[in-house]
C-alpha atoms as a PDB file:
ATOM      1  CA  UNK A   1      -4.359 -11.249   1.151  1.00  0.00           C
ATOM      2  CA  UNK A   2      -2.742  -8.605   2.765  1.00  0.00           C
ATOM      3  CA  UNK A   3      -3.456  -6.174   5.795  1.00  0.00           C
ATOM      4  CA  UNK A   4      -3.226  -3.361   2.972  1.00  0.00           C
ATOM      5  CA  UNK A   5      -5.506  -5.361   0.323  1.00  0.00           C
ATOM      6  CA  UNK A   6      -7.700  -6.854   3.122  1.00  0.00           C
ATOM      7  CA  UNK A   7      -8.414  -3.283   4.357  1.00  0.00           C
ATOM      8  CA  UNK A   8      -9.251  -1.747   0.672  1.00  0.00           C
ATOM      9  CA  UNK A   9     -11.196  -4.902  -0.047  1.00  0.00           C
ATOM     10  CA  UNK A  10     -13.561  -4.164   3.326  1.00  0.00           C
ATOM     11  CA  UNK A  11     -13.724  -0.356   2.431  1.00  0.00           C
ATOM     12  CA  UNK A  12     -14.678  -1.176  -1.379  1.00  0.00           C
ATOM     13  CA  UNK A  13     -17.282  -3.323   0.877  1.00  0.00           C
ATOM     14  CA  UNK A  14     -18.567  -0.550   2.587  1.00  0.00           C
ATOM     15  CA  UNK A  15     -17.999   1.966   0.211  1.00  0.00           C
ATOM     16  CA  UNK A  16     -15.675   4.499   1.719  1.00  0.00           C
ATOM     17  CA  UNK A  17     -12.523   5.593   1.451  1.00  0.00           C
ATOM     18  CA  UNK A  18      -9.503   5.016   3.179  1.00  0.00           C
ATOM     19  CA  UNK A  19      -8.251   7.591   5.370  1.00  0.00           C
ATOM     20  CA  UNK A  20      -4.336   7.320   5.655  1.00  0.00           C
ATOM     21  CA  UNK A  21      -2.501   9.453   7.890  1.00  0.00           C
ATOM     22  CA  UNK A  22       1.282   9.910   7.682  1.00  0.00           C
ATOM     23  CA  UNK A  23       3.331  10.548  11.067  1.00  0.00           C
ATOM     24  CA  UNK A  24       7.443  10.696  11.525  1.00  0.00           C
ATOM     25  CA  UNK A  25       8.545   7.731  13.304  1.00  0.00           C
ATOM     26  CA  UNK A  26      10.002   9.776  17.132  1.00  0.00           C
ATOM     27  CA  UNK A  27       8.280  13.111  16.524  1.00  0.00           C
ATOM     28  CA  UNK A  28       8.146  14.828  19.150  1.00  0.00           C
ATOM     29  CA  UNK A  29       9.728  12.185  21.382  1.00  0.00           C
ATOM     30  CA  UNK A  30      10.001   8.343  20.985  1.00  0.00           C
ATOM     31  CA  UNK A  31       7.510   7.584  23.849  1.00  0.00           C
ATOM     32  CA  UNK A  32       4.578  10.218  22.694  1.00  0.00           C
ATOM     33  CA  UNK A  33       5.196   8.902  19.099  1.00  0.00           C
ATOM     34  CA  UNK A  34       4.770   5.541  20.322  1.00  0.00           C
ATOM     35  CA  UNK A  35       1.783   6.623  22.035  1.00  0.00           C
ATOM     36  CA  UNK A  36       0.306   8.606  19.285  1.00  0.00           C
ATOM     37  CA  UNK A  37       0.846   5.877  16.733  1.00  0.00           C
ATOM     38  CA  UNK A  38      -1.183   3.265  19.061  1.00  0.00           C
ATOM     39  CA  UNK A  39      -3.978   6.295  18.962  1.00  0.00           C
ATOM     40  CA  UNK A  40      -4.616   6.738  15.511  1.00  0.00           C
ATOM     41  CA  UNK A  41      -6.626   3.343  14.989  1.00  0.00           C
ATOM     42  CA  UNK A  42      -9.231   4.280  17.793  1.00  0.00           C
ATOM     43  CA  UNK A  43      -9.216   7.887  15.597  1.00  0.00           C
ATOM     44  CA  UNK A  44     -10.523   6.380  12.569  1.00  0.00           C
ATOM     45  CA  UNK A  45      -7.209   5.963  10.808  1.00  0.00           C
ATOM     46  CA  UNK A  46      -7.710   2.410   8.234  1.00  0.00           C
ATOM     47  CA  UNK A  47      -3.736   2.673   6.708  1.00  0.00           C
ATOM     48  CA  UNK A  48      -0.941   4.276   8.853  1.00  0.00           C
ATOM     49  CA  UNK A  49       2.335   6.208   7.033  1.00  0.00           C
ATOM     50  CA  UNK A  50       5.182   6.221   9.135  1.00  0.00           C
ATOM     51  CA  UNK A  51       8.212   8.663   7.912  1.00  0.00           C
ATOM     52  CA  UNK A  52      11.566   7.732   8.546  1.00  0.00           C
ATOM     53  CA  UNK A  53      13.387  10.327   9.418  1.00  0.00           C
ATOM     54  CA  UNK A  54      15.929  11.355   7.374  1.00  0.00           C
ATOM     55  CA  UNK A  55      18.922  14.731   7.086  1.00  0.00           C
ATOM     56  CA  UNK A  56      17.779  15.523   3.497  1.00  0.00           C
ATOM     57  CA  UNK A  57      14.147  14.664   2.997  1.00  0.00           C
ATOM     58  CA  UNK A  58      14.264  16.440  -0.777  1.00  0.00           C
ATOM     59  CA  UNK A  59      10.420  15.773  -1.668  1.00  0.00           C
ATOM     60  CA  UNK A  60       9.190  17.181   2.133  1.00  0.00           C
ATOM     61  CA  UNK A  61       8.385  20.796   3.004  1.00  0.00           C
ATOM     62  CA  UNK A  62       9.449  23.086   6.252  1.00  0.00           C
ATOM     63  CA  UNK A  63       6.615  21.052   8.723  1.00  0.00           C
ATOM     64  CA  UNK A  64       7.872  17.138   7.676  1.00  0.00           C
ATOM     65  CA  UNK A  65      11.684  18.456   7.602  1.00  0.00           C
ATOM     66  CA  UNK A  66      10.900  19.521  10.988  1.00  0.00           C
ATOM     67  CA  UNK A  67       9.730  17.269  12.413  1.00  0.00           C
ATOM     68  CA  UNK A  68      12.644  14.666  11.119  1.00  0.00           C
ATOM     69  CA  UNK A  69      15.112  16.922  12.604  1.00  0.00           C
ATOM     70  CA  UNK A  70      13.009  16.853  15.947  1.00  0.00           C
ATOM     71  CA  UNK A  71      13.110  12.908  15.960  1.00  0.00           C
ATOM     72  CA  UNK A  72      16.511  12.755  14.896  1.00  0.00           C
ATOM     73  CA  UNK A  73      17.255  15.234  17.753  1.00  0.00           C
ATOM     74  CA  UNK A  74      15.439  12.982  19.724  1.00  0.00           C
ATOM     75  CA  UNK A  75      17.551   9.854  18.926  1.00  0.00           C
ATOM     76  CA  UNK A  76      15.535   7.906  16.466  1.00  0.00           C
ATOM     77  CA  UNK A  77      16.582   6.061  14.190  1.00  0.00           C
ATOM     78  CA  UNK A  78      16.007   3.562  11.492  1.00  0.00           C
ATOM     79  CA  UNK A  79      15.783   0.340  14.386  1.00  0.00           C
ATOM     80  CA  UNK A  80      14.085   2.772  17.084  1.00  0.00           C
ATOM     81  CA  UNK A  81      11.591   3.133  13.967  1.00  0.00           C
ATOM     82  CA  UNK A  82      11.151  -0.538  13.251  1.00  0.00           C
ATOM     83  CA  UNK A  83      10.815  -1.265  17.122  1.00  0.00           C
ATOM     84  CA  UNK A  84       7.807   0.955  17.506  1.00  0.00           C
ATOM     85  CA  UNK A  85       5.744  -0.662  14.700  1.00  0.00           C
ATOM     86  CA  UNK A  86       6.723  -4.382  16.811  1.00  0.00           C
ATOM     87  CA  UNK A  87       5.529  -2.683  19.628  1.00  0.00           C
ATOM     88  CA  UNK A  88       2.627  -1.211  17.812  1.00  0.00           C
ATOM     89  CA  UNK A  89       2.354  -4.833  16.564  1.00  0.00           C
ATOM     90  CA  UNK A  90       1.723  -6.733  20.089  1.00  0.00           C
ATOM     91  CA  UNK A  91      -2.189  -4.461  20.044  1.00  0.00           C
ATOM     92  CA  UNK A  92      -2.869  -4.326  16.728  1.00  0.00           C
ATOM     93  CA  UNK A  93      -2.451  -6.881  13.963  1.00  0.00           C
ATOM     94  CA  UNK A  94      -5.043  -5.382  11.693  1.00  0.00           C
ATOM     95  CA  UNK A  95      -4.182  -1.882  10.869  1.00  0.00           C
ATOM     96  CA  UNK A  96      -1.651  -1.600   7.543  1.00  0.00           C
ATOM     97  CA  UNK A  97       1.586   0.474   8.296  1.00  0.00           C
ATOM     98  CA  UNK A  98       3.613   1.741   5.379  1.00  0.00           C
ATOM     99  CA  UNK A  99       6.779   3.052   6.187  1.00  0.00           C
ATOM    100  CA  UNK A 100       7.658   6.387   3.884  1.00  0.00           C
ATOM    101  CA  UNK A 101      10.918   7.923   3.344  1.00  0.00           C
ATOM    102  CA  UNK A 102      14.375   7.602   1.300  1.00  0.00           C
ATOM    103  CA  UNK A 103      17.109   5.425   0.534  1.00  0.00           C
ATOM    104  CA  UNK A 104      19.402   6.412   2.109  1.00  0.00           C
ATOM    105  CA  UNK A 105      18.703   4.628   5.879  1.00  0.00           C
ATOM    106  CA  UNK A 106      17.734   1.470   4.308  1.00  0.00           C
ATOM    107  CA  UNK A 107      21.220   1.296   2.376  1.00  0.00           C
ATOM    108  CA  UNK A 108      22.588   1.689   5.300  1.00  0.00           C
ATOM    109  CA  UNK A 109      20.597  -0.764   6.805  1.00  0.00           C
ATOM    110  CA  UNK A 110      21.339  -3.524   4.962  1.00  0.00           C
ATOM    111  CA  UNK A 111      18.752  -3.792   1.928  1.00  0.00           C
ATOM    112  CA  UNK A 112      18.568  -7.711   2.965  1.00  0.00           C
ATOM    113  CA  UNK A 113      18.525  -7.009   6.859  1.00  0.00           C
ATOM    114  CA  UNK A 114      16.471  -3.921   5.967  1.00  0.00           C
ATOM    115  CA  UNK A 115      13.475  -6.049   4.373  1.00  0.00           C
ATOM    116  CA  UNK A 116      14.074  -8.903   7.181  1.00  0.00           C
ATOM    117  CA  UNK A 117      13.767  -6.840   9.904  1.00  0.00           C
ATOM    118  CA  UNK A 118      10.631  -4.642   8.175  1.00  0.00           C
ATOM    119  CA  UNK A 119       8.804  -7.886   7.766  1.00  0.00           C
ATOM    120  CA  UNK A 120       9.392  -8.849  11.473  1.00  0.00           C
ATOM    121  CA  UNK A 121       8.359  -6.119  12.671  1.00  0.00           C
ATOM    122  CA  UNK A 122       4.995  -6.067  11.064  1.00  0.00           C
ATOM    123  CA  UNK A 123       5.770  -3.545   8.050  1.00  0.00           C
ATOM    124  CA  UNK A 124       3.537  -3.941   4.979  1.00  0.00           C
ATOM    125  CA  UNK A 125       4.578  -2.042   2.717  1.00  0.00           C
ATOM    126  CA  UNK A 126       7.129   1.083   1.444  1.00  0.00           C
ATOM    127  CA  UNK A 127       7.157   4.170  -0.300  1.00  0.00           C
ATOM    128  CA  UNK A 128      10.530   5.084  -1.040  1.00  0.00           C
ATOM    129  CA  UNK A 129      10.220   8.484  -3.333  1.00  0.00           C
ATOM    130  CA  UNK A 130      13.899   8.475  -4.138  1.00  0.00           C
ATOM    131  CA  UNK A 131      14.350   4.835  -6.033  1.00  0.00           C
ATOM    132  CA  UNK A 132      13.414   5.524  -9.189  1.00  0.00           C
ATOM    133  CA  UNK A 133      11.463   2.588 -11.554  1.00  0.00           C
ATOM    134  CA  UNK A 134      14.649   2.381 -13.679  1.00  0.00           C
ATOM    135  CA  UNK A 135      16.495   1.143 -10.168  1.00  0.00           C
ATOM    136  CA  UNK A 136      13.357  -1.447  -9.114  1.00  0.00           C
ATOM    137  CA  UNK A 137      16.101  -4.600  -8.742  1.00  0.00           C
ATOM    138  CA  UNK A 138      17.737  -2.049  -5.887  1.00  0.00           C
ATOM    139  CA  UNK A 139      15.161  -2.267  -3.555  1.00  0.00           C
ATOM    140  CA  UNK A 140      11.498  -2.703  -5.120  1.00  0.00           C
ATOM    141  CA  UNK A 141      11.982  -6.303  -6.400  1.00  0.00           C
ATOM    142  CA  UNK A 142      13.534  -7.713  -3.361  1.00  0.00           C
ATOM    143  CA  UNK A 143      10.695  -6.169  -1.031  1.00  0.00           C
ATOM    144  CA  UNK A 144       7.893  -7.442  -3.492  1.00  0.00           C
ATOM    145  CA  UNK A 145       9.775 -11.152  -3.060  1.00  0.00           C
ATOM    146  CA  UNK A 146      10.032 -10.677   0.917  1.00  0.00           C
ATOM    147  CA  UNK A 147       6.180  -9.909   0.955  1.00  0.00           C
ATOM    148  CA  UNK A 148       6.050  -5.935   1.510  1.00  0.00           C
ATOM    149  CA  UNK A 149       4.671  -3.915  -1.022  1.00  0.00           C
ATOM    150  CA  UNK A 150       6.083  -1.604  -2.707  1.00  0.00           C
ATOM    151  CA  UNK A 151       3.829   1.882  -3.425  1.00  0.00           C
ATOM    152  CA  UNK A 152       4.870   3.905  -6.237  1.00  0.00           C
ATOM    153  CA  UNK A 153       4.008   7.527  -6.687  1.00  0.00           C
ATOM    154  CA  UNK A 154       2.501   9.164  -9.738  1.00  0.00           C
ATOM    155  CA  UNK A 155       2.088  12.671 -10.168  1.00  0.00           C
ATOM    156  CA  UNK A 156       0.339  15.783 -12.150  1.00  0.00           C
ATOM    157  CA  UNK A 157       3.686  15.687 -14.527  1.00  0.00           C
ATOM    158  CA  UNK A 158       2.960  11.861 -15.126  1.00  0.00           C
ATOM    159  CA  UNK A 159       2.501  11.741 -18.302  1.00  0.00           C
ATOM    160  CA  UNK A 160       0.737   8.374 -20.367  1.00  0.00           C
ATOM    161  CA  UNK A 161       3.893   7.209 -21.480  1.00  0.00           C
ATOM    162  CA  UNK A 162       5.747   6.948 -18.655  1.00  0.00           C
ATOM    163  CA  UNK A 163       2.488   5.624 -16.190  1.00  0.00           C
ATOM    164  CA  UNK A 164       3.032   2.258 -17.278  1.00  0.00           C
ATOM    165  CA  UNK A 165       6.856   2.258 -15.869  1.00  0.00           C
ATOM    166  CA  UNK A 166       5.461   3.546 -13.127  1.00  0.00           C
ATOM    167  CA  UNK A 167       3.122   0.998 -12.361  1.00  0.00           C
ATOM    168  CA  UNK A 168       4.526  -2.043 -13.402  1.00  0.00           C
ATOM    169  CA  UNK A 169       6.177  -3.372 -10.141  1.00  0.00           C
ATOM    170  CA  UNK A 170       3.872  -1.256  -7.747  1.00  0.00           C
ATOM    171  CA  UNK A 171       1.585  -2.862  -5.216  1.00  0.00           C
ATOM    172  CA  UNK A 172      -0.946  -2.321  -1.882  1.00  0.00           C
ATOM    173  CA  UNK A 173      -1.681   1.413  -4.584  1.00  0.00           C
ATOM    174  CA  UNK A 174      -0.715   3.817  -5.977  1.00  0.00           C
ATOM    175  CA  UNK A 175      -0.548   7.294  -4.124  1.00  0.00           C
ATOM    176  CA  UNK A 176      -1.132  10.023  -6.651  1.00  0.00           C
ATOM    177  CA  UNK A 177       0.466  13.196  -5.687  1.00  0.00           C
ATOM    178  CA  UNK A 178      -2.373  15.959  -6.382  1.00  0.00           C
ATOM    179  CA  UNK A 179      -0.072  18.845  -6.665  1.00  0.00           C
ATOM    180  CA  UNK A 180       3.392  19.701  -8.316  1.00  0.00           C
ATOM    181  CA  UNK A 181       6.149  20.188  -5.333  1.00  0.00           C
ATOM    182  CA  UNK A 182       6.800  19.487  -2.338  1.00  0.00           C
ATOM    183  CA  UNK A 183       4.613  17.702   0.423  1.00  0.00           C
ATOM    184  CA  UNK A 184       2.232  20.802   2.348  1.00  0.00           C
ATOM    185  CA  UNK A 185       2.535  23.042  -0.407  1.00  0.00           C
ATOM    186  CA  UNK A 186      -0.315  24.248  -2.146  1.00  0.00           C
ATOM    187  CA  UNK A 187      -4.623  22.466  -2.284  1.00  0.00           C
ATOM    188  CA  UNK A 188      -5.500  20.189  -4.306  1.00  0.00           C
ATOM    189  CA  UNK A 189      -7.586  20.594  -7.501  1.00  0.00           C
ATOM    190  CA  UNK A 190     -10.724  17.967  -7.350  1.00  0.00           C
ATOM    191  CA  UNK A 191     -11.421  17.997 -11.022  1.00  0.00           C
ATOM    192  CA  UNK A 192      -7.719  17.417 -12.174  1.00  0.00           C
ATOM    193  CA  UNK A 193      -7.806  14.814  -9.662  1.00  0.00           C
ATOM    194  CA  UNK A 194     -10.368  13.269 -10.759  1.00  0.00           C
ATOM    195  CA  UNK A 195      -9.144  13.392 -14.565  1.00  0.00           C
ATOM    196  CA  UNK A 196      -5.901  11.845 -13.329  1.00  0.00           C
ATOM    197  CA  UNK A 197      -7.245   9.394 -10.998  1.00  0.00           C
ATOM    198  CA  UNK A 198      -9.826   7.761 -14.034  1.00  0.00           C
ATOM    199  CA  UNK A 199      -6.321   8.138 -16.404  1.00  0.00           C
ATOM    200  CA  UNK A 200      -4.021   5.756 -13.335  1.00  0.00           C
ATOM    201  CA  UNK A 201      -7.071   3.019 -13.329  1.00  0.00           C
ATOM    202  CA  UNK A 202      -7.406   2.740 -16.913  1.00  0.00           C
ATOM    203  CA  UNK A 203      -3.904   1.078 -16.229  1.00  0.00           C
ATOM    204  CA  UNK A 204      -4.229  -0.650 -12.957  1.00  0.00           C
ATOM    205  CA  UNK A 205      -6.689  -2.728 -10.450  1.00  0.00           C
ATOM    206  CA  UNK A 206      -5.062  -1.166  -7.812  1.00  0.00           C
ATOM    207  CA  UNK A 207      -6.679   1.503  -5.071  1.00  0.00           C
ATOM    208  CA  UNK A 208      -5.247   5.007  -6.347  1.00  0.00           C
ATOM    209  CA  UNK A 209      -5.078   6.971  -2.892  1.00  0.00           C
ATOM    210  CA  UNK A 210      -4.853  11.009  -3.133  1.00  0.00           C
ATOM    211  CA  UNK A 211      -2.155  13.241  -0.772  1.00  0.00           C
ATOM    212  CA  UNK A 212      -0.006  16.654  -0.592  1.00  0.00           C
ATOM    213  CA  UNK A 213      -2.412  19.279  -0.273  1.00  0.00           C
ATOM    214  CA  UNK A 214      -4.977  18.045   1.433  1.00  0.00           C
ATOM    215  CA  UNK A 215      -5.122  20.327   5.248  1.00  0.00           C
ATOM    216  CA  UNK A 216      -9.117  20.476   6.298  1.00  0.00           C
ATOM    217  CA  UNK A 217     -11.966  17.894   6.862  1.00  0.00           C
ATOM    218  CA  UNK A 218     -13.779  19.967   3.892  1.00  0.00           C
ATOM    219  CA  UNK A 219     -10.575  19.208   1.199  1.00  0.00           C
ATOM    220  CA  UNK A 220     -10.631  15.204   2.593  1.00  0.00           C
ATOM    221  CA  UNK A 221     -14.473  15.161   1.998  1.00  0.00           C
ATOM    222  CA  UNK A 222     -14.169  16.209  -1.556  1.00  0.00           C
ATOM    223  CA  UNK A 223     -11.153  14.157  -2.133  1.00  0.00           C
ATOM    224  CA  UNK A 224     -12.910  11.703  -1.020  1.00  0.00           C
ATOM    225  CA  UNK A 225     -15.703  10.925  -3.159  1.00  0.00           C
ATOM    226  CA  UNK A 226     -13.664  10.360  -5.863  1.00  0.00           C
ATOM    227  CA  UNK A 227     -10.707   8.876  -4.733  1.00  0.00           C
ATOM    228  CA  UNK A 228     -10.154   5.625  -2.702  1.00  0.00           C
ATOM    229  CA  UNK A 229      -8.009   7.177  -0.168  1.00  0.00           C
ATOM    230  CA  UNK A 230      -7.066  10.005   0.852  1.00  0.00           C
ATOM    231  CA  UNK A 231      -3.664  10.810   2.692  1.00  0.00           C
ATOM    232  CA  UNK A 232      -3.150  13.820   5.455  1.00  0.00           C
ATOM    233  CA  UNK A 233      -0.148  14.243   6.477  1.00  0.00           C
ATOM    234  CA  UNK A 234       1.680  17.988   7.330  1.00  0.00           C
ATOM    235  CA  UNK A 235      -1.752  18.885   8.771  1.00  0.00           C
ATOM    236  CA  UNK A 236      -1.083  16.260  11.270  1.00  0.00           C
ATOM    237  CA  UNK A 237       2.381  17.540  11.748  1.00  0.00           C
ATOM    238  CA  UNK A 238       1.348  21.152  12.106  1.00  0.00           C
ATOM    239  CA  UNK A 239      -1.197  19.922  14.925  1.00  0.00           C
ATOM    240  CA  UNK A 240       1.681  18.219  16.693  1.00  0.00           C
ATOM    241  CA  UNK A 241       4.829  21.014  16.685  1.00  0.00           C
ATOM    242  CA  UNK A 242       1.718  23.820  17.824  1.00  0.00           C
ATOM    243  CA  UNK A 243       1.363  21.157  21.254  1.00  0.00           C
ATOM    244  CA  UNK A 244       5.060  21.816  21.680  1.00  0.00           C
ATOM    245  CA  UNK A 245       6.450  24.629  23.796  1.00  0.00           C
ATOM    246  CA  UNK A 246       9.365  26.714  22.880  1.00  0.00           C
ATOM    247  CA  UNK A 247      11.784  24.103  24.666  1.00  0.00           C
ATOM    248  CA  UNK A 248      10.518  21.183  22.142  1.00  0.00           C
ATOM    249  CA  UNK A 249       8.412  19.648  25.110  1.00  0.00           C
ATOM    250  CA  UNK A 250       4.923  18.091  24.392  1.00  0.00           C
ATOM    251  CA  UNK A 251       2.586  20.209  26.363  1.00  0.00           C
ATOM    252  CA  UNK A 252      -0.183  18.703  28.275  1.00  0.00           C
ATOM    253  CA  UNK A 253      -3.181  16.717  26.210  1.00  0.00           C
ATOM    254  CA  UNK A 254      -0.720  16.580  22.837  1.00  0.00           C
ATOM    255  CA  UNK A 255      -1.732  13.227  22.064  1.00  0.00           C
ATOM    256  CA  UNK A 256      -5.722  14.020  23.033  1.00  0.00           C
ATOM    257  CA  UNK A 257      -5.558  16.395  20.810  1.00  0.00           C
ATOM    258  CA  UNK A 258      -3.885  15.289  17.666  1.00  0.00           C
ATOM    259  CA  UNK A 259      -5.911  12.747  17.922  1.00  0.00           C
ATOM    260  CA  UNK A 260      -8.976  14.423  17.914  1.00  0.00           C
ATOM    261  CA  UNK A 261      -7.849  16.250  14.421  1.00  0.00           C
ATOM    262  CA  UNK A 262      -7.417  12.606  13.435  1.00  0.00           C
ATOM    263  CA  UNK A 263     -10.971  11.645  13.785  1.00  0.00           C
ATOM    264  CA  UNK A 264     -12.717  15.079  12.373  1.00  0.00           C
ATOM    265  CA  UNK A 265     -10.331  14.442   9.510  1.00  0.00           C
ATOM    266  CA  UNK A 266     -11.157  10.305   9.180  1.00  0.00           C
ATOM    267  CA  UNK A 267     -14.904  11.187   9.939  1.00  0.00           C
ATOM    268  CA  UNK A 268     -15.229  13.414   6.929  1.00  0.00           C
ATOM    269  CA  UNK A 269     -13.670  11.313   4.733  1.00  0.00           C
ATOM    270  CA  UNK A 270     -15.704   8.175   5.883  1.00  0.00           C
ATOM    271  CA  UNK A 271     -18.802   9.942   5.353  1.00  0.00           C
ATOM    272  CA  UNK A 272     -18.390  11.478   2.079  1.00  0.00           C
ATOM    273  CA  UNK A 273     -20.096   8.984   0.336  1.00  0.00           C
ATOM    274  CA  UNK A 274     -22.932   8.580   2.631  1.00  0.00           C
END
């Protein structure tokens, strides 16, 4: 099995969700990135989404595009990116890290140095929102024969005809995108996602995991109980650019207290079932 199914499998176990927080790879700075990512396991976090920074992040609102231009600012990069999760690697060989982004970087890459390097480093899996199912032999099918999974999104405009393109090469789960638009935008509506989420496993085995939309404890909670994970992201973000003075430099306790909003967020959704 791997990390990703191992940790669903124990979760299923123990019935709770997963909690998945999503982070951009050097935001603020390489070396408090590298420090909050080692953090977030201790904070409750079972699956880890790691954004690759990118110029033209189409599917992201203001907080991710900022804080892509901060770690691009910064100097990171694609191998800066893959480097922290080895690092992150040498302490941790349990938690599940999905790196989430676009094309783009990995073309550049090298698709076959791209998915070498990835595996090395201890990726597990990829959401790439920009490959379409259509273009699977591009980047999907190679990374599903290299051992990464490959995550597809489905969304509220999803419809049942097109689901079962959507599904047939994904793996690890599917993340179901609650709202229509871009990522921060909007809350997410518990009975639609509910409806949607019973429609996706009528098709598949696999976890269905909830994001976009989801800001408080409270929404994760509700999420929560009817989902199998549920995925915070520009909260997170927000947390980390208000630690940051007007110079871009992390201001004293930044990691302490992202952190923190970590746990209250992974606590709720760990308990919602209880």
């Amino acid at each position: 099995m791997s990390r990703i199914e191992r940790r669903f499998a124990k979760l299923k176990d123990e019935n709770r969700a997963a909690f998945v927080s999503f982070v951009m790879a050097g935001d603020p700075k390489p070396d408090l990135f590298g420090k909050l990512l080692k953090g977030l396991p201790g904070a409750g976090v079972d699956v880890i989404e790691v954004g690759m920074p990118f110029t033209d992040p189409m599917a992201d609102g203001p907080a991710i595009q900022l804080a892509g231009q901060r770690a691009l600012a910064a100097g990171q990069t694609l191998g800066t990116t893959l480097a922290a999760v080895a690092d992150f690697r040498k302490g941790d060989d349990e938690t599940p890290i999905v790196l989430m982004g676009y094309y783009n970087p990995i073309f550049n890459h090298g698709v076959e140095a791209f998915l070498t390097d990835a595996k090395e480093a201890g990726v597990d899996g990829l959401i790439v929102v920009d490959l379409p199912p259509e273009e699977d032999t591009e980047l999907c099918i190679p990374a599903r024969e290299a051992g990464l999974d490959f995550i597809r999104l489905a969304t509220p405009t999803t419809d049942e005809k097109r689901l079962p393109t959507v599904l047939k090469n994904t793996s690890g789960f599917v993340y179901y995108v609650s709202i229509t638009g871009i990522t921060g935008a909007g809350s997410a509506d518990t009975t639609a996602v509910d409806d949607a989420i019973k429609r996706i496993k009528a098709e598949t085995d696999l976890p269905v995991v909830v994001g976009f939309g989801v800001k408080t404890p409270e929404q994760g909670a509700e999420l929560a109980r009817v989902a199998d994970g549920v995925v915070v992201g520009s909260a997170i973000i927000d947390m980390i650019a208000g630690k940051l003075d007007r110079k871009g430099g992390a201001k004293v306790g930044l990691v302490k207290n992202v952190t923190a909003f970590v746990k209250s967020l992974a606590d709720a959704v760990h308990s919602a079932r209880q």
